[in-house]
C-alpha atoms as a PDB file:
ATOM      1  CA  UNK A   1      -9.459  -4.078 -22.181  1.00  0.00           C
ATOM      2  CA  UNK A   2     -10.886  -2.278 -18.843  1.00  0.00           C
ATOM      3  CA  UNK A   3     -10.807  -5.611 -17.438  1.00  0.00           C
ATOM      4  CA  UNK A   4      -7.200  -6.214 -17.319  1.00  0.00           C
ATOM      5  CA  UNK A   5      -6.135  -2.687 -16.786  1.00  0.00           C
ATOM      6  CA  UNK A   6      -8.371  -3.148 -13.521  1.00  0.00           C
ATOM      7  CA  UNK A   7      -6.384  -6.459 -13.372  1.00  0.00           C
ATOM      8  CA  UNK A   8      -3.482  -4.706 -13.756  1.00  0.00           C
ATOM      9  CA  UNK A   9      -4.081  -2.344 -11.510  1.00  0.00           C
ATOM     10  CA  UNK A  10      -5.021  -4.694  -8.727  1.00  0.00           C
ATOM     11  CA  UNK A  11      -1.762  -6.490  -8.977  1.00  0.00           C
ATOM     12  CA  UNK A  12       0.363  -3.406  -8.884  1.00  0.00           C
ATOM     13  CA  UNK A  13      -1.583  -2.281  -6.238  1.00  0.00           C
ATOM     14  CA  UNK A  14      -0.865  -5.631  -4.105  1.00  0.00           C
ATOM     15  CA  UNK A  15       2.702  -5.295  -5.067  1.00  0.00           C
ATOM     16  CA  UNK A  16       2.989  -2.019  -3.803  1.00  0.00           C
ATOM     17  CA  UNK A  17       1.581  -2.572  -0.526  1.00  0.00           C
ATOM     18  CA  UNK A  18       3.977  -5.460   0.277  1.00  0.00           C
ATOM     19  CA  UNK A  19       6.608  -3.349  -0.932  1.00  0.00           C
ATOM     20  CA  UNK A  20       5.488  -0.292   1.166  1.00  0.00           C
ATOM     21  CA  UNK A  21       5.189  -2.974   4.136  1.00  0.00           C
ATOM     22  CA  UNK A  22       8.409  -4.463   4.137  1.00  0.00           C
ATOM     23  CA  UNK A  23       9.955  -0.336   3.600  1.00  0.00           C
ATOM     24  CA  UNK A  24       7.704   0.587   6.687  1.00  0.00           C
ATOM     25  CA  UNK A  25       8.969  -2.515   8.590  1.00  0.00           C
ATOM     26  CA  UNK A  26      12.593  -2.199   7.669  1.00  0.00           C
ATOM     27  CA  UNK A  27      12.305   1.502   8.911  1.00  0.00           C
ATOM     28  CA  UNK A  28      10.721   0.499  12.104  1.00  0.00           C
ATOM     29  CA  UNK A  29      13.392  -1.673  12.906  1.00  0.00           C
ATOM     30  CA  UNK A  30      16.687   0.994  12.096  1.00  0.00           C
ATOM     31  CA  UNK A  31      14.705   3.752  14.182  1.00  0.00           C
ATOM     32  CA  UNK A  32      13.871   1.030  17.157  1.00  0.00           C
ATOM     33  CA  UNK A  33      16.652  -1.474  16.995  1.00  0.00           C
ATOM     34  CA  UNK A  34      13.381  -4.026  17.661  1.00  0.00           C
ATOM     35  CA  UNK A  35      10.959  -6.027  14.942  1.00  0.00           C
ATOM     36  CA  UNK A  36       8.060  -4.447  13.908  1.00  0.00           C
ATOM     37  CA  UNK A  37       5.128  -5.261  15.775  1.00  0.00           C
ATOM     38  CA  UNK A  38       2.582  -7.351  13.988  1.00  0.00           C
ATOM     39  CA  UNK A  39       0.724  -9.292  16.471  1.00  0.00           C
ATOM     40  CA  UNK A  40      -1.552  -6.668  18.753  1.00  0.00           C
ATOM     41  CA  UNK A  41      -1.992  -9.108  21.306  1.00  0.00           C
ATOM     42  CA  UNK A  42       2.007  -9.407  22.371  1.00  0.00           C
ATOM     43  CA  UNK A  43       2.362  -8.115  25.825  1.00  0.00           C
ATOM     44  CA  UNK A  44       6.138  -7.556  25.276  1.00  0.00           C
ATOM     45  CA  UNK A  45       5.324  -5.118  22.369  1.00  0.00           C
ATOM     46  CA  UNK A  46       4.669  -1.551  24.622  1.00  0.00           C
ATOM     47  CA  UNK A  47       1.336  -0.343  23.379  1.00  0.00           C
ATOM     48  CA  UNK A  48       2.079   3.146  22.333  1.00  0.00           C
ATOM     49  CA  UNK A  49       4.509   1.427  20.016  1.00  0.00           C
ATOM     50  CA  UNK A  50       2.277  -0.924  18.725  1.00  0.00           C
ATOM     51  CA  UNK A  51      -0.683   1.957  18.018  1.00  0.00           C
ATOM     52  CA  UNK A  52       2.047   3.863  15.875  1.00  0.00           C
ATOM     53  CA  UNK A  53       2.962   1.224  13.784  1.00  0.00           C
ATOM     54  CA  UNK A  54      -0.993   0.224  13.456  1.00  0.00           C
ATOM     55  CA  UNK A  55      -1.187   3.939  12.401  1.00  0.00           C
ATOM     56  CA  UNK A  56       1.687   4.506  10.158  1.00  0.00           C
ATOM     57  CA  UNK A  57       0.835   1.247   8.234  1.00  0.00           C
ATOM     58  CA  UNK A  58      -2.825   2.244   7.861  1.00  0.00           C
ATOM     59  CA  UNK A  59      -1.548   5.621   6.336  1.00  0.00           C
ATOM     60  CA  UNK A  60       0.899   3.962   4.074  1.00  0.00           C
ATOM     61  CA  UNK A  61      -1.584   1.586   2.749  1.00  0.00           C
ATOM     62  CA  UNK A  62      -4.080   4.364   2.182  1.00  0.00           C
ATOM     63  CA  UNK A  63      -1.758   6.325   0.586  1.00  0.00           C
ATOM     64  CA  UNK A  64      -1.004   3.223  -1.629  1.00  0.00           C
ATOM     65  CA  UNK A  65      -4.381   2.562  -2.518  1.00  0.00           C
ATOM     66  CA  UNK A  66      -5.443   5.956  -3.845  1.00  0.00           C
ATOM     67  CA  UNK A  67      -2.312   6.321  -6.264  1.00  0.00           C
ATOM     68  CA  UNK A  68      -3.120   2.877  -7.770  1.00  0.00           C
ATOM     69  CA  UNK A  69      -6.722   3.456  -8.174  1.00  0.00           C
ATOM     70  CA  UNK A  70      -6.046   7.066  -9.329  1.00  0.00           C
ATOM     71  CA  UNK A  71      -3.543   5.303 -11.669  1.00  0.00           C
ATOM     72  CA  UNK A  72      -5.946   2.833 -12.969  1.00  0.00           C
ATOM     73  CA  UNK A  73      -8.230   5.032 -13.196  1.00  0.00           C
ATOM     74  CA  UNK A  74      -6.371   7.119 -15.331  1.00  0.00           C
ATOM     75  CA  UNK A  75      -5.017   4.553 -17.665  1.00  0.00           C
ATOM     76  CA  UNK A  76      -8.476   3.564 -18.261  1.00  0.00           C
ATOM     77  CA  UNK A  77      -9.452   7.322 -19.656  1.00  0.00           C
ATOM     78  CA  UNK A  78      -6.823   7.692 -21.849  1.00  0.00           C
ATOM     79  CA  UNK A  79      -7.323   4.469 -23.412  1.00  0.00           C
ATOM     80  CA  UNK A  80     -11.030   5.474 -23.714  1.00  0.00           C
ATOM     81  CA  UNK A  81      -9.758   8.498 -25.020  1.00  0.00           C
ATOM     82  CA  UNK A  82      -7.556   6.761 -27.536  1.00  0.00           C
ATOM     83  CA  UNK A  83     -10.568   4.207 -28.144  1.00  0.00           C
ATOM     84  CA  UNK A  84     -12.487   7.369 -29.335  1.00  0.00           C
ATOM     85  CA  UNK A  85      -9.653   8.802 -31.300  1.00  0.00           C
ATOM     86  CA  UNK A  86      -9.326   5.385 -33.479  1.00  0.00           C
END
């Protein structure tokens, strides 16, 4: 049962980055009026722009990560916790 609540977990986990992604992206775009920048290495990108964006999606997918493992986590106690209950 661990096994696919860690399954579980993973795949909410990839879900919610993409999600978070595209919402960071989308945002990028209204504030800017320009396309995200995902490629580093384009000259036409300004590079305090780019560094931003490198730093707000880092700190959206950390933020990400540690409320699905928390959440995993979690769901994995209590159904230890019921386990023991039984």
């Amino acid at each position: 049962m661990n096994f696919l609540v860690k399954l579980f977990g993973l795949v909410i986990s990839l879900g919610a980055g993409a999600l978070a992604n595209k919402t960071l992206e989308g945002l990028w775009e209204k504030k800017t009026g320009r396309p995200a920048p995902k490629d580093g290495t384009d000259l036409d990108d300004a590079l305090p722009g780019v560094l931003v964006f490198a730093v707000a999606s880092a700190a959206v997918g950390a933020v990400v990560h540690v409320l699905t493992q928390r959440g995993t986590k979690s769901a994995i106690e209590r159904l230890k916790k019921t386990a023991d209950e039984v």
